[in-house]
Protein backbone atom coordinates (compact mmCIF):
# COMPACT_ATOMS: atom_id res chain seq x y z
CA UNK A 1 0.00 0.00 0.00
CA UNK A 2 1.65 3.23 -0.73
CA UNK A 3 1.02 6.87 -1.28
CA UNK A 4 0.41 7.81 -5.22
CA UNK A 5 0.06 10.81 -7.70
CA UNK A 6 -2.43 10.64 -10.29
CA UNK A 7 -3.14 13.41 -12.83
CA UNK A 8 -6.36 15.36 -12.97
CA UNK A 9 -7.73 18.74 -14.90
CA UNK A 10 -6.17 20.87 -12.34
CA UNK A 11 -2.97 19.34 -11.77
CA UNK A 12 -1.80 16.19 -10.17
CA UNK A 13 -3.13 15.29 -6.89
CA UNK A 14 -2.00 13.11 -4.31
CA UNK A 15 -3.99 9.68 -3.37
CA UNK A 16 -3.13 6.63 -1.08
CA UNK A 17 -3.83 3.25 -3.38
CA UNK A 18 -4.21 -0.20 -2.32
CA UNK A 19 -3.41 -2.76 -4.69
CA UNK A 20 -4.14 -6.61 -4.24
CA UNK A 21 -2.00 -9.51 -2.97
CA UNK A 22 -4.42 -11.87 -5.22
CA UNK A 23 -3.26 -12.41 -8.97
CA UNK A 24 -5.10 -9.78 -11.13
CA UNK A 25 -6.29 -8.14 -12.80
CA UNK A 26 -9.18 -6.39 -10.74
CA UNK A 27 -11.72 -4.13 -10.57
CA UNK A 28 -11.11 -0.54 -9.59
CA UNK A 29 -12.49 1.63 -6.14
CA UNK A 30 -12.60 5.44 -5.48
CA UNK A 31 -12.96 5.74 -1.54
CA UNK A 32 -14.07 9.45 -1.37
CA UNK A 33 -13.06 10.45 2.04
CA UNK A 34 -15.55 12.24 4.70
CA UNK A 35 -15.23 15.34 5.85
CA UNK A 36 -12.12 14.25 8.76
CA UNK A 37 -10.25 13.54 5.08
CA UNK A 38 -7.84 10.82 4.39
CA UNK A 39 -7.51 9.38 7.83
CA UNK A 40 -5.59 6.31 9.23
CA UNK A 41 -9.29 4.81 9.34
CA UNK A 42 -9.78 5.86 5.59
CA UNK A 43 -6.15 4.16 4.66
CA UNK A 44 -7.57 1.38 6.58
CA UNK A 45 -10.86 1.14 4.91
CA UNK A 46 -9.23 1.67 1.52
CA UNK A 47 -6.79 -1.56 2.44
CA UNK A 48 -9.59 -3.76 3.46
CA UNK A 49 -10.89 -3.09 0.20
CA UNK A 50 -7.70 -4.58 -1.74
CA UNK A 51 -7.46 -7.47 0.78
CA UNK A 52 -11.16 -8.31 -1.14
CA UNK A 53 -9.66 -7.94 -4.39
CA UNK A 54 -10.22 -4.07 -5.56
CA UNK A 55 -7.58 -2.20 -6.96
CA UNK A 56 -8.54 1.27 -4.32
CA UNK A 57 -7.72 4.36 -4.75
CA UNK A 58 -8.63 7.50 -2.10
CA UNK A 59 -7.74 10.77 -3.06
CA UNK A 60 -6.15 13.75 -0.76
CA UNK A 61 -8.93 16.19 -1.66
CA UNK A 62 -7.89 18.61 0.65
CA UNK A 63 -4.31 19.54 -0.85
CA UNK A 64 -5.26 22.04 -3.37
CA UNK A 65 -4.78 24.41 -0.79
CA UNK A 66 -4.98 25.00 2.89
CA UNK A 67 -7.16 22.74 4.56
CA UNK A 68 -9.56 25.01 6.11
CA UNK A 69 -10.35 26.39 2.54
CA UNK A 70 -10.60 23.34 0.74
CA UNK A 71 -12.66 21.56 3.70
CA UNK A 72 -15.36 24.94 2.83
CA UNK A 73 -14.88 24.90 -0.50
CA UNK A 74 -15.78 20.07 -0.14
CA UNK A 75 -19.00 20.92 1.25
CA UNK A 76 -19.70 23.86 -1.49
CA UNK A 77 -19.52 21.86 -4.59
CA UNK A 78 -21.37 19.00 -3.16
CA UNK A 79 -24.38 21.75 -2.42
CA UNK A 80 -23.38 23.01 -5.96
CA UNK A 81 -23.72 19.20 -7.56
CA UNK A 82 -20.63 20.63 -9.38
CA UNK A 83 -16.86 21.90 -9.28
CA UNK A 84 -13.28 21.31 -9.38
CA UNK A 85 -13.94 17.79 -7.05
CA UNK A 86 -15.71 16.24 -9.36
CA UNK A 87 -13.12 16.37 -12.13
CA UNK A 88 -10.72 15.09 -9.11
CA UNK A 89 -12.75 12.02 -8.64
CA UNK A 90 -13.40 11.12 -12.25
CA UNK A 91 -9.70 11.68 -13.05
CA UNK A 92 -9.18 8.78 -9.84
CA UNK A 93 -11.28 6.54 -11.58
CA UNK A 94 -9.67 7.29 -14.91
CA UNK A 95 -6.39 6.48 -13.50
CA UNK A 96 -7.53 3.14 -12.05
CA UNK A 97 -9.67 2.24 -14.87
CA UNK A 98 -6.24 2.81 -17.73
CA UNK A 99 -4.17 0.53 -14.98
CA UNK A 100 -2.91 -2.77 -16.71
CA UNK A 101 -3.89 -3.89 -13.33
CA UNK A 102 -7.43 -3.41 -13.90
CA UNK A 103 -9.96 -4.60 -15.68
CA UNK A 104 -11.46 -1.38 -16.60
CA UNK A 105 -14.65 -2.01 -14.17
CA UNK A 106 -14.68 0.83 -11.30
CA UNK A 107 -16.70 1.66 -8.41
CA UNK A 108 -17.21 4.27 -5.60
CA UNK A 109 -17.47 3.98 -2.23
CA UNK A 110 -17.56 7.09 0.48
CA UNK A 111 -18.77 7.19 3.79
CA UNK A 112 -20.46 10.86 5.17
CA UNK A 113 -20.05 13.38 2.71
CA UNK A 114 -18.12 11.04 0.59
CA UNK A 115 -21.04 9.20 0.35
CA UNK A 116 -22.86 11.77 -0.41
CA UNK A 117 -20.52 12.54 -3.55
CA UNK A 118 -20.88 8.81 -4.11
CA UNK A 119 -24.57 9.19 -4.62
CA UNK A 120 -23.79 12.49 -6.99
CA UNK A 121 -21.71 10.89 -8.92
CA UNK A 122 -23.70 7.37 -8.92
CA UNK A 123 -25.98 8.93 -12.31
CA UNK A 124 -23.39 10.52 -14.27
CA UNK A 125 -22.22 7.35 -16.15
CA UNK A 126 -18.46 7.58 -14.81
CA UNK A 127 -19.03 4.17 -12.37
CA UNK A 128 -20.33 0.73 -12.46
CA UNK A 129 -20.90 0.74 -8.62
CA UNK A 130 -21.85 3.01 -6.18
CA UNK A 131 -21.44 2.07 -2.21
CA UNK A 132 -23.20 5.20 -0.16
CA UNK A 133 -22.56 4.92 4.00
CA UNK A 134 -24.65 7.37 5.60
CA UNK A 135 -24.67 10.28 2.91
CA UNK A 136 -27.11 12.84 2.23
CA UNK A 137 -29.72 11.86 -0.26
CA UNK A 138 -29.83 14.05 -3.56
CA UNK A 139 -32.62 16.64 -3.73
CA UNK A 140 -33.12 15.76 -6.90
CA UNK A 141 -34.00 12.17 -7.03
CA UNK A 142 -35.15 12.21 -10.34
CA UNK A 143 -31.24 11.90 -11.18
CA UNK A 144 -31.39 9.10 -9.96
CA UNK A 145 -33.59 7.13 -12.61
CA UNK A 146 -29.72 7.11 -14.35
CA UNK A 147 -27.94 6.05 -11.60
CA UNK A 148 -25.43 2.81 -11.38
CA UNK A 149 -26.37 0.02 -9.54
CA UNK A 150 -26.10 1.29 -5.50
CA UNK A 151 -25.65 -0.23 -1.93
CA UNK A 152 -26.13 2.04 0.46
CA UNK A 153 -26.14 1.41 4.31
CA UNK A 154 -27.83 3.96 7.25
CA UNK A 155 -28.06 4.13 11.15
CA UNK A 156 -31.42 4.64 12.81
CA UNK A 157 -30.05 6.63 15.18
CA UNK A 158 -27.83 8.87 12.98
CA UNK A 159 -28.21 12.53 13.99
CA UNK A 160 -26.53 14.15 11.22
CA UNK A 161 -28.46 12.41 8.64
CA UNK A 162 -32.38 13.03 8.10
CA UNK A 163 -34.89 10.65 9.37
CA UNK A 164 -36.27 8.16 6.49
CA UNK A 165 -32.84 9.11 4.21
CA UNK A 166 -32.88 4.92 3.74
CA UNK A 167 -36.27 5.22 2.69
CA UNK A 168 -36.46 7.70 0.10
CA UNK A 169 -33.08 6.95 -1.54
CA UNK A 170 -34.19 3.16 -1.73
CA UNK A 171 -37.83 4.55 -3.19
CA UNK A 172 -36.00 7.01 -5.87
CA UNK A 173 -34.15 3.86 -7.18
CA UNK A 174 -36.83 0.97 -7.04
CA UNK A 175 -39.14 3.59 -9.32
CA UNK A 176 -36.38 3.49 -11.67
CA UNK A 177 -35.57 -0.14 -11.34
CA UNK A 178 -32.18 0.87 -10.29
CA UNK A 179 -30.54 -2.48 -9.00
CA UNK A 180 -29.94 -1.78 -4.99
CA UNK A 181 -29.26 -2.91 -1.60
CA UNK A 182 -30.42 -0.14 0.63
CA UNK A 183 -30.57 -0.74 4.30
CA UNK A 184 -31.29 1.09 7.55
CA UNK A 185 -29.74 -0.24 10.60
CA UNK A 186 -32.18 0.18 14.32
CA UNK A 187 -29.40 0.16 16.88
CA UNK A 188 -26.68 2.22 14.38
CA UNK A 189 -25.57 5.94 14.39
CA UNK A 190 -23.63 7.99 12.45
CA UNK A 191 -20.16 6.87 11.04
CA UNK A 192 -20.91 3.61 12.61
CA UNK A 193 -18.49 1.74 10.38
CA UNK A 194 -15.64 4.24 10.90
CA UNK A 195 -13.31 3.29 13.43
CA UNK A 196 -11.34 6.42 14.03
CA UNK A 197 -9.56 5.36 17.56
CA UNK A 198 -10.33 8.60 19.29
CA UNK A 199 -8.77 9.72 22.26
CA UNK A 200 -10.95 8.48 25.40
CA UNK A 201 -12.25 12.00 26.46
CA UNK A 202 -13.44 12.21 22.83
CA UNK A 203 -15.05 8.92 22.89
CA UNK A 204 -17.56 9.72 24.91
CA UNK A 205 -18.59 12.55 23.37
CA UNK A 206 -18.49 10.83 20.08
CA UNK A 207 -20.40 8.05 21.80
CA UNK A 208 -23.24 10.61 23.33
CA UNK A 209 -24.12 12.42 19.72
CA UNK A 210 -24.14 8.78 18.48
CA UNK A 211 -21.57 8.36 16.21
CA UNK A 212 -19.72 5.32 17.40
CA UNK A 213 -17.99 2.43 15.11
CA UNK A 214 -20.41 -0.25 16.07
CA UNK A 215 -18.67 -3.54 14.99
CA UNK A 216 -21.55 -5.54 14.55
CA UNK A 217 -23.27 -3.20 11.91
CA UNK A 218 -20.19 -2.57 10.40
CA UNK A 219 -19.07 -5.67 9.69
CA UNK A 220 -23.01 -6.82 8.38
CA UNK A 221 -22.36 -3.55 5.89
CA UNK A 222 -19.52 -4.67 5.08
CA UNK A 223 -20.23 -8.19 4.11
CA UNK A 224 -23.11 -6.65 2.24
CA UNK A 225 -20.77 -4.14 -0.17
CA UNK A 226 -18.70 -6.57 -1.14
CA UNK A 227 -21.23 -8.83 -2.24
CA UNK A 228 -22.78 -6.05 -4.40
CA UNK A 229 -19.32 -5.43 -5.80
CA UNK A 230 -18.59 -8.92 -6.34
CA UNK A 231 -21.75 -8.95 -8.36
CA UNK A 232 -21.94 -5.60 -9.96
CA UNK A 233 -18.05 -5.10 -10.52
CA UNK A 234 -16.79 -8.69 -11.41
């Protein structure tokens, strides 16, 4: 696993990729970060995917700048449905998709607002797959009659997410036939499968606005995503 370049419209941009121990070639991730950016968690997430057999690639999107203004300017061009971001993650699956290593097949995974750029993206005809962990639904949902095949997983409890979020993304896609594994967990928060080893003081808050790693979820989400991958990607 190493740290990477890969070009995009506004110059090359940084990117930790996983590659497989497995004999290849393989099908191709993005892992858009969420907002806490390319964490030891993230690096972890995106290494668990190549120990399944995905070539993964997460891209630094905040180092176009200082990270304060390119955390603002994240959250702006999701709101926007467009910007410089965009380009950033269709360049990363451009650069996966022209690896030898690949097989040209590519999907996208984010969790928070990454999964909320996961669902953006998900219509636009760039991915084969889209896996969405607790990200805001699109306002327009009519986009979605276009989208790629998604699996999308939610928490109950989550308090940064809208009530019935599982609901209406997994009603926008079954009008539109949209192949999909959407599914709302009762006991789950936020972030439940992001397992960010907080210090203990910020534990409990974390734990009190629930938005804990809860194993059990997590690992039921995860079994679930690579299924869907397995059968959407292969």
């Amino acid at each position: 696993m190493t740290n990477t370049v890969y070009p995009a419209p506004d110059g090359p941009l940084p990117g930790y990729l996983a590659v497989p121990t497995t004999e290849g070639p393989w099908p191709g991730v993005v892992v858009v970060q969420d907002i806490l950016g390319v964490t030891a968690d993230l690096r972890q997430i995106t290494d668990r995917l190549a120990e399944q057999g995905y070539l993964a690639l997460t891209p630094a999107l905040y180092r176009r700048g200082r990270r304060a203004t390119c955390l603002v300017s994240t959250i702006r061009q999701y709101f926007q449905g467009s910007g410089p971001l965009f380009n950033d993650l269709i360049a990363a699956r451009d650069f996966l998709a022209a690896d030898e290593r690949c097989t040209g097949k590519v999907g996208v995974v984010g969790f928070c607002l990454g999964a909320g750029f996961a669902l953006l993206m998900s219509p636009r005809g760039h991915f084969d797959a889209a896996a969405a962990n607790y990200g805001l639904v699109p306002k327009d949902l009519d986009s979605l009659r276009d989208s790629c095949p998604v699996v999308a997983s939610y928490g109950a409890k989550d308090r940064v997410i809208r009530p019935g979020s599982a609901a209406k993304l997994d009603a926008a896609l079954a009008q539109a036939s949209v192949p999909r594994d959407v599914k709302e967990y009762p006991d789950a928060g936020h972030a439940f499968m992001n397992n960010y080893q907080f210090a203990a003081p910020v534990r409990v808050m974390v734990n009190l606005a629930e938005m804990a790693y809860s194993q059990p979820e997590a690992d039921d989400a995860w079994k679930r995503m690579i299924a869907f991958f397995e059968e959407h990607l292969a």
